[in-house]
C-alpha atoms as a PDB file:
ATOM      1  CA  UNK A   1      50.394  -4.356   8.065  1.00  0.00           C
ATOM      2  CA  UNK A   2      47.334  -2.686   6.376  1.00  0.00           C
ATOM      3  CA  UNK A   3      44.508  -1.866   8.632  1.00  0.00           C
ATOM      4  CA  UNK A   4      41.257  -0.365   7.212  1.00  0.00           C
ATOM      5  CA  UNK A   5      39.911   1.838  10.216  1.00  0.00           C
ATOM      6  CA  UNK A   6      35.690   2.201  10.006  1.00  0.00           C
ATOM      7  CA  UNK A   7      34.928   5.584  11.953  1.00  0.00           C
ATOM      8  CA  UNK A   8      32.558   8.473  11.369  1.00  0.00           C
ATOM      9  CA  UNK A   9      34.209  10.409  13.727  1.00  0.00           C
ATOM     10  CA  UNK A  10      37.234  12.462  12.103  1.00  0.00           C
ATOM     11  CA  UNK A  11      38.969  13.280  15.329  1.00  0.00           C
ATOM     12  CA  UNK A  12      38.708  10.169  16.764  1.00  0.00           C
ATOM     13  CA  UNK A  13      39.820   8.704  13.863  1.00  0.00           C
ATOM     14  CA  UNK A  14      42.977  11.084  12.964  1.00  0.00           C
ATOM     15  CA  UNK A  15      44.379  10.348  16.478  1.00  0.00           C
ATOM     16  CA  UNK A  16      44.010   6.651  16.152  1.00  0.00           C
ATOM     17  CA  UNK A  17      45.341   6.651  12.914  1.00  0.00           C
ATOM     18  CA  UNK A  18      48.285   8.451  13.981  1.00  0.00           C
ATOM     19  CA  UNK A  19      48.608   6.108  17.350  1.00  0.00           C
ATOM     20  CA  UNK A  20      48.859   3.120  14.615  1.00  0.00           C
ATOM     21  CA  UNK A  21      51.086   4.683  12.403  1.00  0.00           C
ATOM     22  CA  UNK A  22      53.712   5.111  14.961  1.00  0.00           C
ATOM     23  CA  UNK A  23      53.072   1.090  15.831  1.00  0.00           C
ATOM     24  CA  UNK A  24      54.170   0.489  11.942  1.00  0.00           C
ATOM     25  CA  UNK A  25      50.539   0.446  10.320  1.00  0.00           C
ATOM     26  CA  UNK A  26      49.438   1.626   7.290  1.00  0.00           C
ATOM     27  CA  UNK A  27      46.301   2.882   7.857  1.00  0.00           C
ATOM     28  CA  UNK A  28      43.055   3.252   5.746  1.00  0.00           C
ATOM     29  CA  UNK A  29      40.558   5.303   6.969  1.00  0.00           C
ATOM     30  CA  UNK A  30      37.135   4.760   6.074  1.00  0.00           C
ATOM     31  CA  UNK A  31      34.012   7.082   7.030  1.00  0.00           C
ATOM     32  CA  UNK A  32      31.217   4.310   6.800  1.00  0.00           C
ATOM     33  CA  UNK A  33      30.055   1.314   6.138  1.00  0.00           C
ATOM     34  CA  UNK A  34      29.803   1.803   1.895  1.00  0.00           C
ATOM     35  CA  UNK A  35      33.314   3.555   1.778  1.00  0.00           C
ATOM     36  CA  UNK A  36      34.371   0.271   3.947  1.00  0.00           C
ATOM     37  CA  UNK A  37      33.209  -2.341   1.774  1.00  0.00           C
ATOM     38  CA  UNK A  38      34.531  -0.693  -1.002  1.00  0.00           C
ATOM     39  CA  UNK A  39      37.826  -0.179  -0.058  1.00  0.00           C
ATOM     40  CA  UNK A  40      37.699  -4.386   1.067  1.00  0.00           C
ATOM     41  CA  UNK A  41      37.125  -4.526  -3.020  1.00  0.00           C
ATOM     42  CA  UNK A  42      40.816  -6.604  -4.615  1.00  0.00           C
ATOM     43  CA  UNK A  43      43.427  -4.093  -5.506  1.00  0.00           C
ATOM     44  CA  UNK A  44      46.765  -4.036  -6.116  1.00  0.00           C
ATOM     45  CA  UNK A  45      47.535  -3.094  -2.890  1.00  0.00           C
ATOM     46  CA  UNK A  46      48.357  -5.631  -0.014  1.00  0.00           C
ATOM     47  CA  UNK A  47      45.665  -7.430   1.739  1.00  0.00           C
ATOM     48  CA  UNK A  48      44.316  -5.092   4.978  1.00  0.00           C
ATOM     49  CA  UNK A  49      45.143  -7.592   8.115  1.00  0.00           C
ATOM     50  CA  UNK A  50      42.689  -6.589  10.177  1.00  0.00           C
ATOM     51  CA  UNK A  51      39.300  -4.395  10.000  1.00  0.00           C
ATOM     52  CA  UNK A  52      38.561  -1.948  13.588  1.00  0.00           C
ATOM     53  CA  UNK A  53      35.034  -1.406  12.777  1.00  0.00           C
ATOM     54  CA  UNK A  54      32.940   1.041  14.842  1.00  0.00           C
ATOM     55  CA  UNK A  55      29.513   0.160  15.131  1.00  0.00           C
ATOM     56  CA  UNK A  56      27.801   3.468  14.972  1.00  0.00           C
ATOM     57  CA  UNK A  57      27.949   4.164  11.721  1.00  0.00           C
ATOM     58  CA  UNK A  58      25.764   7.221   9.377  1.00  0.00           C
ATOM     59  CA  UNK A  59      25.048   5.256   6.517  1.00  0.00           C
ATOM     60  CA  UNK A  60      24.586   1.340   7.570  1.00  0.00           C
ATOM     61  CA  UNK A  61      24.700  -0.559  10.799  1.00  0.00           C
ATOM     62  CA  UNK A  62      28.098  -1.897  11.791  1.00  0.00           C
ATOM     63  CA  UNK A  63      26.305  -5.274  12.450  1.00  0.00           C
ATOM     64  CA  UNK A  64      24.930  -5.231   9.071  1.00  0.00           C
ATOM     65  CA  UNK A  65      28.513  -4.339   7.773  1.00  0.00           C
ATOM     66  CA  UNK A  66      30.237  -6.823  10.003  1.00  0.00           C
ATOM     67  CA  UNK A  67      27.752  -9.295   8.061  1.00  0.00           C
ATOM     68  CA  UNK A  68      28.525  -8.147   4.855  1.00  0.00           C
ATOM     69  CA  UNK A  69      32.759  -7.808   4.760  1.00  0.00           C
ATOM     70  CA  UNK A  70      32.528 -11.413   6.510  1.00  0.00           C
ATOM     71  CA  UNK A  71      30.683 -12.982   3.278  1.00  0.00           C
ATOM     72  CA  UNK A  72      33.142 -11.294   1.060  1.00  0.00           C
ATOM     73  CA  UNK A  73      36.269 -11.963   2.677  1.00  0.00           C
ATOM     74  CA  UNK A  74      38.148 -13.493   5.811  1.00  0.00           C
ATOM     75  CA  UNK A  75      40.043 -10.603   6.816  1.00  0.00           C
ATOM     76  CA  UNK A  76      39.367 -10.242  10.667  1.00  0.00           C
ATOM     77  CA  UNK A  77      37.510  -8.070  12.246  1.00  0.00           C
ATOM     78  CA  UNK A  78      37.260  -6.454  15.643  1.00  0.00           C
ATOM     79  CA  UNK A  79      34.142  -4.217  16.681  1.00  0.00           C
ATOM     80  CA  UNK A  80      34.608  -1.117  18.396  1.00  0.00           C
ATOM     81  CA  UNK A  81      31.785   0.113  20.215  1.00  0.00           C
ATOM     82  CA  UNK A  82      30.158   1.961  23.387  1.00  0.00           C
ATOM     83  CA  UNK A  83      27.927  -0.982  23.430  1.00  0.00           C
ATOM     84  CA  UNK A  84      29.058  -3.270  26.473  1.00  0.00           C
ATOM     85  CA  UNK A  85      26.061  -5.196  27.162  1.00  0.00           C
ATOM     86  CA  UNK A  86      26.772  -9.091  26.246  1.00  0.00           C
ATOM     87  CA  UNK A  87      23.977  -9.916  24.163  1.00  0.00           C
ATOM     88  CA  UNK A  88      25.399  -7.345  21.881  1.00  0.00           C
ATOM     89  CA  UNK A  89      28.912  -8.673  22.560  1.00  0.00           C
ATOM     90  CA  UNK A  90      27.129 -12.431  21.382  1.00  0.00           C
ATOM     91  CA  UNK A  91      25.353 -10.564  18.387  1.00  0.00           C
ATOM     92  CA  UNK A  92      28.545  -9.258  17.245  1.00  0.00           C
ATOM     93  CA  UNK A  93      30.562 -12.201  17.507  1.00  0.00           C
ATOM     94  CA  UNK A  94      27.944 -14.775  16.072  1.00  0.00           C
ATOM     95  CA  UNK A  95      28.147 -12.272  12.633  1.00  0.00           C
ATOM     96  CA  UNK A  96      31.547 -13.123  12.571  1.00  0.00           C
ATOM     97  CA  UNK A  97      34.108 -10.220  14.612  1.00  0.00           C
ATOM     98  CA  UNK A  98      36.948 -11.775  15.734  1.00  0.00           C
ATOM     99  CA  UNK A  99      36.931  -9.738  18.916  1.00  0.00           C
ATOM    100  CA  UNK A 100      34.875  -6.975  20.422  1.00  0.00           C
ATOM    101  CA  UNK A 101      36.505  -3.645  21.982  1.00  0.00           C
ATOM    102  CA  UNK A 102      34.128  -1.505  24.038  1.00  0.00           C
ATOM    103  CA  UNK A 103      34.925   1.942  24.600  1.00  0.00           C
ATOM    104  CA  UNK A 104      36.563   3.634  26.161  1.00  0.00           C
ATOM    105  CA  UNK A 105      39.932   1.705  25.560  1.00  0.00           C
ATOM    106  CA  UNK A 106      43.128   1.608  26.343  1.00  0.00           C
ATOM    107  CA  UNK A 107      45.311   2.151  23.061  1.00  0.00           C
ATOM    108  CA  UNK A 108      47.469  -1.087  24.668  1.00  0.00           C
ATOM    109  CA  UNK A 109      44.903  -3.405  24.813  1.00  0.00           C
ATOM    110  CA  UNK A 110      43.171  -2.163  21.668  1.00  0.00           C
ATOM    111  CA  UNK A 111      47.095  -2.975  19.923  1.00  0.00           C
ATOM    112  CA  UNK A 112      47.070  -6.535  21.490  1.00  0.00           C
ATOM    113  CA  UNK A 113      44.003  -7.274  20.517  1.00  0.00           C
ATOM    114  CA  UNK A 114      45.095  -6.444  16.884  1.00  0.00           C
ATOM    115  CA  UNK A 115      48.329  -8.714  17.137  1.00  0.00           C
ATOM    116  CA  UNK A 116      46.300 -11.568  18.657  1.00  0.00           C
ATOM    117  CA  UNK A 117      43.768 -11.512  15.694  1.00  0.00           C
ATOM    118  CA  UNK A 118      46.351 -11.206  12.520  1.00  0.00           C
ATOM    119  CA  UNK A 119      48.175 -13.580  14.855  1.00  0.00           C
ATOM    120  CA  UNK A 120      45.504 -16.435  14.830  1.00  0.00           C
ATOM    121  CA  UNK A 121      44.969 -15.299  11.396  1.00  0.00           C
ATOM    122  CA  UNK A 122      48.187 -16.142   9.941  1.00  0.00           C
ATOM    123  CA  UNK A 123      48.070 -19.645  11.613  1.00  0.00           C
ATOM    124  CA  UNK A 124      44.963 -20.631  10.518  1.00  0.00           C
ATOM    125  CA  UNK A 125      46.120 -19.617   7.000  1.00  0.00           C
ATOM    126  CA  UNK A 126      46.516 -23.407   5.670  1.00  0.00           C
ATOM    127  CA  UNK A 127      47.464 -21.975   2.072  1.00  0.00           C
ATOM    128  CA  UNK A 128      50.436 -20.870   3.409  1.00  0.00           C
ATOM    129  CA  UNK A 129      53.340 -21.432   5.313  1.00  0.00           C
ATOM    130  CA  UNK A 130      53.306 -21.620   9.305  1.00  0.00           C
ATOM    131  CA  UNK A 131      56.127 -20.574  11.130  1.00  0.00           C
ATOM    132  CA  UNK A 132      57.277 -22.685  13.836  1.00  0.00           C
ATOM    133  CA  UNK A 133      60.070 -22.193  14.594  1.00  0.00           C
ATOM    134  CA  UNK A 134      62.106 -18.909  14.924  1.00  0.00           C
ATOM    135  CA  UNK A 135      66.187 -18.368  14.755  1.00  0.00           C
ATOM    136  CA  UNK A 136      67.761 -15.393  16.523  1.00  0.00           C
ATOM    137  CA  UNK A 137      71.439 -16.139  16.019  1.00  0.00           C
ATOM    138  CA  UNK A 138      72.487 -18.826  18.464  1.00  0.00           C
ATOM    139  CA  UNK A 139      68.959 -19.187  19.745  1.00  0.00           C
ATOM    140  CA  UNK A 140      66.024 -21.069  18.571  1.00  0.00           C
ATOM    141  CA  UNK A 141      62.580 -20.646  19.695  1.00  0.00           C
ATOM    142  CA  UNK A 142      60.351 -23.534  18.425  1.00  0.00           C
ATOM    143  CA  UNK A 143      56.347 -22.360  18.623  1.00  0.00           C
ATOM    144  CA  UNK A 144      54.789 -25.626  19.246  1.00  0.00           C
ATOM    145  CA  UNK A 145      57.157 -27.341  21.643  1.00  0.00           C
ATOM    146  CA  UNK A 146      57.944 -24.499  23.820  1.00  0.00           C
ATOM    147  CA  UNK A 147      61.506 -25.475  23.391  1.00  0.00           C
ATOM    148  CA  UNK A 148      64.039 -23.076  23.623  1.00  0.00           C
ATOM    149  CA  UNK A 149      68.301 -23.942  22.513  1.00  0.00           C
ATOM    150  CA  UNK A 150      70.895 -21.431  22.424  1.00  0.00           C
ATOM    151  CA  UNK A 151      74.339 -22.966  20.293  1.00  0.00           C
ATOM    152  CA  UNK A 152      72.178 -26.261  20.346  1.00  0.00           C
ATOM    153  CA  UNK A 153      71.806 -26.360  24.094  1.00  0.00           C
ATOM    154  CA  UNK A 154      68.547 -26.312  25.968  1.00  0.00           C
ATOM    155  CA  UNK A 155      67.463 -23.618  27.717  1.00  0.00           C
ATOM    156  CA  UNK A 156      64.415 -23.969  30.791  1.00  0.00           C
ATOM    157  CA  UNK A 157      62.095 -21.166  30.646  1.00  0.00           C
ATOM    158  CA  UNK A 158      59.266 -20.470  32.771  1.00  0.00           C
ATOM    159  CA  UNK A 159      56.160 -20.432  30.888  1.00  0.00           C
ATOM    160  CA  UNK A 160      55.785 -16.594  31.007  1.00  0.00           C
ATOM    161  CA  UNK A 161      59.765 -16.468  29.986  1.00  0.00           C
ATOM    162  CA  UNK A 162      58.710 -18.216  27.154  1.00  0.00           C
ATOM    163  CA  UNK A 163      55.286 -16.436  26.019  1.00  0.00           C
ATOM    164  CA  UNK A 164      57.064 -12.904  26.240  1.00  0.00           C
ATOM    165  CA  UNK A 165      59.545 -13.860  23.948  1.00  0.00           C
ATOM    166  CA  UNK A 166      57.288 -16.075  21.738  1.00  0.00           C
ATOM    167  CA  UNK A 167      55.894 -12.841  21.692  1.00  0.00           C
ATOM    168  CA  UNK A 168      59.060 -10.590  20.960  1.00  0.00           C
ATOM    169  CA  UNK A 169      60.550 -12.829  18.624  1.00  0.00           C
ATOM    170  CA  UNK A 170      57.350 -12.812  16.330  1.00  0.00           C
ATOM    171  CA  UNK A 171      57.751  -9.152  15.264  1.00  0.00           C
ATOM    172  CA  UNK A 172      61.531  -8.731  15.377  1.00  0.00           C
ATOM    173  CA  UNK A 173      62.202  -4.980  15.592  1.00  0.00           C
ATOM    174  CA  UNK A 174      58.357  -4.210  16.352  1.00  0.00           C
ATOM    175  CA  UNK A 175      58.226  -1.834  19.359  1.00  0.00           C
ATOM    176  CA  UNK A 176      55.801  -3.406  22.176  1.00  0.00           C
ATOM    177  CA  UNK A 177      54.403  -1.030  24.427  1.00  0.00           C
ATOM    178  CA  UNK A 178      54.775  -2.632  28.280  1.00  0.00           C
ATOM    179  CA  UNK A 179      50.719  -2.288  28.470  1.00  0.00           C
ATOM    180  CA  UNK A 180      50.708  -4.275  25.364  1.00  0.00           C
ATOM    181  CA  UNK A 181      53.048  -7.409  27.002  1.00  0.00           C
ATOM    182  CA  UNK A 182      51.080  -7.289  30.354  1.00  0.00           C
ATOM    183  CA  UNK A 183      47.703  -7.669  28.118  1.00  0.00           C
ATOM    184  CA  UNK A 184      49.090 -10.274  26.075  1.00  0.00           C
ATOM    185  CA  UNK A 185      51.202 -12.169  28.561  1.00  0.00           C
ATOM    186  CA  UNK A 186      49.959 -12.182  31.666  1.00  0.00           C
ATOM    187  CA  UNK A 187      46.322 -11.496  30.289  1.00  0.00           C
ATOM    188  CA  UNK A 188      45.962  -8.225  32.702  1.00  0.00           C
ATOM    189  CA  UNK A 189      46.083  -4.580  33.283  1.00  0.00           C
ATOM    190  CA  UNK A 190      49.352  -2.762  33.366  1.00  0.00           C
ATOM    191  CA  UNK A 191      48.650  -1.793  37.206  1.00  0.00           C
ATOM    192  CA  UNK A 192      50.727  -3.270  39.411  1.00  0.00           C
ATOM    193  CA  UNK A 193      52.669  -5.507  37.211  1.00  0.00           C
ATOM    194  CA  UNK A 194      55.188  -3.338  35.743  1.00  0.00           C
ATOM    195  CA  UNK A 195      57.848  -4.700  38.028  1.00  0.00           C
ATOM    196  CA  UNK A 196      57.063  -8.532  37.017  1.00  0.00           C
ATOM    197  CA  UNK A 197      57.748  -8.005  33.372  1.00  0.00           C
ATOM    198  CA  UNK A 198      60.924  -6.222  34.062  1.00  0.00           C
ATOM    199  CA  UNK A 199      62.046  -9.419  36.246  1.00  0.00           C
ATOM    200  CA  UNK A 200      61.110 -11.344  33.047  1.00  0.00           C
ATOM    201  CA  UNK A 201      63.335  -9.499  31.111  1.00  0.00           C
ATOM    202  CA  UNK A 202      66.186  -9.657  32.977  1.00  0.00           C
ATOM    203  CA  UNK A 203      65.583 -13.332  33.036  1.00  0.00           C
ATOM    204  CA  UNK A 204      65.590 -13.949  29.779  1.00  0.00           C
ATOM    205  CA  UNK A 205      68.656 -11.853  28.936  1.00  0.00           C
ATOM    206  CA  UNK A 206      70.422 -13.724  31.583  1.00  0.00           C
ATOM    207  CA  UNK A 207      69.563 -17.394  30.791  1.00  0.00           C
ATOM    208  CA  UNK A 208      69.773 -16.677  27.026  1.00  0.00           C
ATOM    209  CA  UNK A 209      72.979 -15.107  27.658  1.00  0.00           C
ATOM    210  CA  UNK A 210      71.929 -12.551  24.725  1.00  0.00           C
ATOM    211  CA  UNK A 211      71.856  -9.061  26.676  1.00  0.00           C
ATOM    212  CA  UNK A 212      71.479  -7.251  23.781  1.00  0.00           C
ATOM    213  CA  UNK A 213      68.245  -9.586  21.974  1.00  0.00           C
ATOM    214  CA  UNK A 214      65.628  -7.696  24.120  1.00  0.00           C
ATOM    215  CA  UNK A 215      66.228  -4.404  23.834  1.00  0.00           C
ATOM    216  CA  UNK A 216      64.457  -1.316  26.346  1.00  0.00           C
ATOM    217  CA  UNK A 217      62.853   1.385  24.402  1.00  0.00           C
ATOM    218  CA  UNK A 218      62.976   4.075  27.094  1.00  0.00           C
ATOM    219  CA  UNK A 219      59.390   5.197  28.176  1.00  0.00           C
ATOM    220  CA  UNK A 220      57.883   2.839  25.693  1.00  0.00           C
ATOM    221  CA  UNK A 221      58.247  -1.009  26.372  1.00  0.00           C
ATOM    222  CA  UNK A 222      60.890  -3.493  24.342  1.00  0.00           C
ATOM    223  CA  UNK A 223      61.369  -4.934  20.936  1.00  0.00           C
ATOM    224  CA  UNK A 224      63.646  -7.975  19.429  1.00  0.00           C
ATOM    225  CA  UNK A 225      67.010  -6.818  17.864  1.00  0.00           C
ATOM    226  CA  UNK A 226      67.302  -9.816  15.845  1.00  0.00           C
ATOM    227  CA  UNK A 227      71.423 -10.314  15.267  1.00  0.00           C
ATOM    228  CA  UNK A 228      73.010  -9.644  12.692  1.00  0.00           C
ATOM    229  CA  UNK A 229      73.456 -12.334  10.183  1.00  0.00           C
ATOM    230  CA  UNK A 230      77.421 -13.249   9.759  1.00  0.00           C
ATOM    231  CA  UNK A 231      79.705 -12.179   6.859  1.00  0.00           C
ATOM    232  CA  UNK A 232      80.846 -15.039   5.074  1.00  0.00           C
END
């Protein structure tokens, strides 16, 4: 995915750039609000999927940007500020951000909130497709029933079984970072709840009787080794 990065701050932005990079973005770093807009201009390139836009910008308020890259295009948009307070949270969000980060972060959360957004994105999308249901070799993961088969046969889930690999499944081969899943899935911090997912995971390798579908990326989190397809 392309992700245009507004920041007027070099070294913030060269290690968050190279945080992203190593999550599989392509990253486009822009210094302020002008070089943001323009680089939101059609190309040749691939659409960006989603816009981190810091709010204390040199040339332009990021409010006044936010307003501007929403009337131009629909490419979501999450704020990244110092500015907590919630009226600015409201102010932000009635111009049209998606979401609203305040700093300081953690890189975790900041990457869930990314995947939620081009997430919701894509499914709102009504000029394309919408994926609904996902095949991993004998299993089948159906988005909007919750239903789960492996070789036809239905398997019961819990409903966190079934959001972490609704989650997995999505972004086969993407690695998740175990902050990231905790965020996402159990809509908390990583404190404390380290030991749940791992219970999860064993779950679901044991009732999918797939071992190898989830696999542990040591020191990391997980990721989705789709099977291979067979040779006919």
């Amino acid at each position: 995915m392309r992700l245009l990065l507004v920041e007027d701050d070099d070294h913030v932005a060269a290690a968050l750039s190279a945080v992203l990079a190593r999550h599989g973005f392509d990253v486009v770093h822009a210094r302020n609000g002008e070089e943001a807009l323009r680089a939101l201009l059609p190309t040749d390139k691939p659409p960006f999927g989603v816009v981190l836009l810091d709010l204390g910008l040199p040339d332009q308020d990021g409010y006044e940007v936010c307003g501007k890259i929403r009337k131009r295009s629909a490419t979501p948009v999450i704020m990244v500020t110092a500015r907590g307070d919630i009226r600015s949270r409201i102010h932000g969000l009635n111009l049209g951000a998606d979401d609203y980060v305040v700093k300081p972060y953690d890189t975790g959360e900041l990457l869930a909130r990314i995947h939620a957004v081009s997430r919701r994105t894509t499914q709102d999308d009504s000029t394309g497709p919408i994926e609904t249901g996902i095949t991993l070799g004998d299993v089948h993961v159906e988005l909007p029933t919750r239903k789960v088969t492996v070789s036809g046969e239905d398997v019961q889930l819990t409903r966190k079984e079934f959001d972490l690999l609704a989650l997995l499944a999505q972004r086969p081969g993407v690695v998740f970072r175990r902050e990231q899943i905790i965020s996402e899935v159990w809509q908390t911090s990583w404190e404390g709840t380290g030991r749940t997912l791992e219970v999860h995971v064993a779950s679901l390798r044991s009732k999918l009787r797939m071992p190898a579908l989830i696999e542990t990326v040591r020191g990391v989190g997980y990721r989705l080794v789709a099977p291979a397809a067979p040779v006919s």
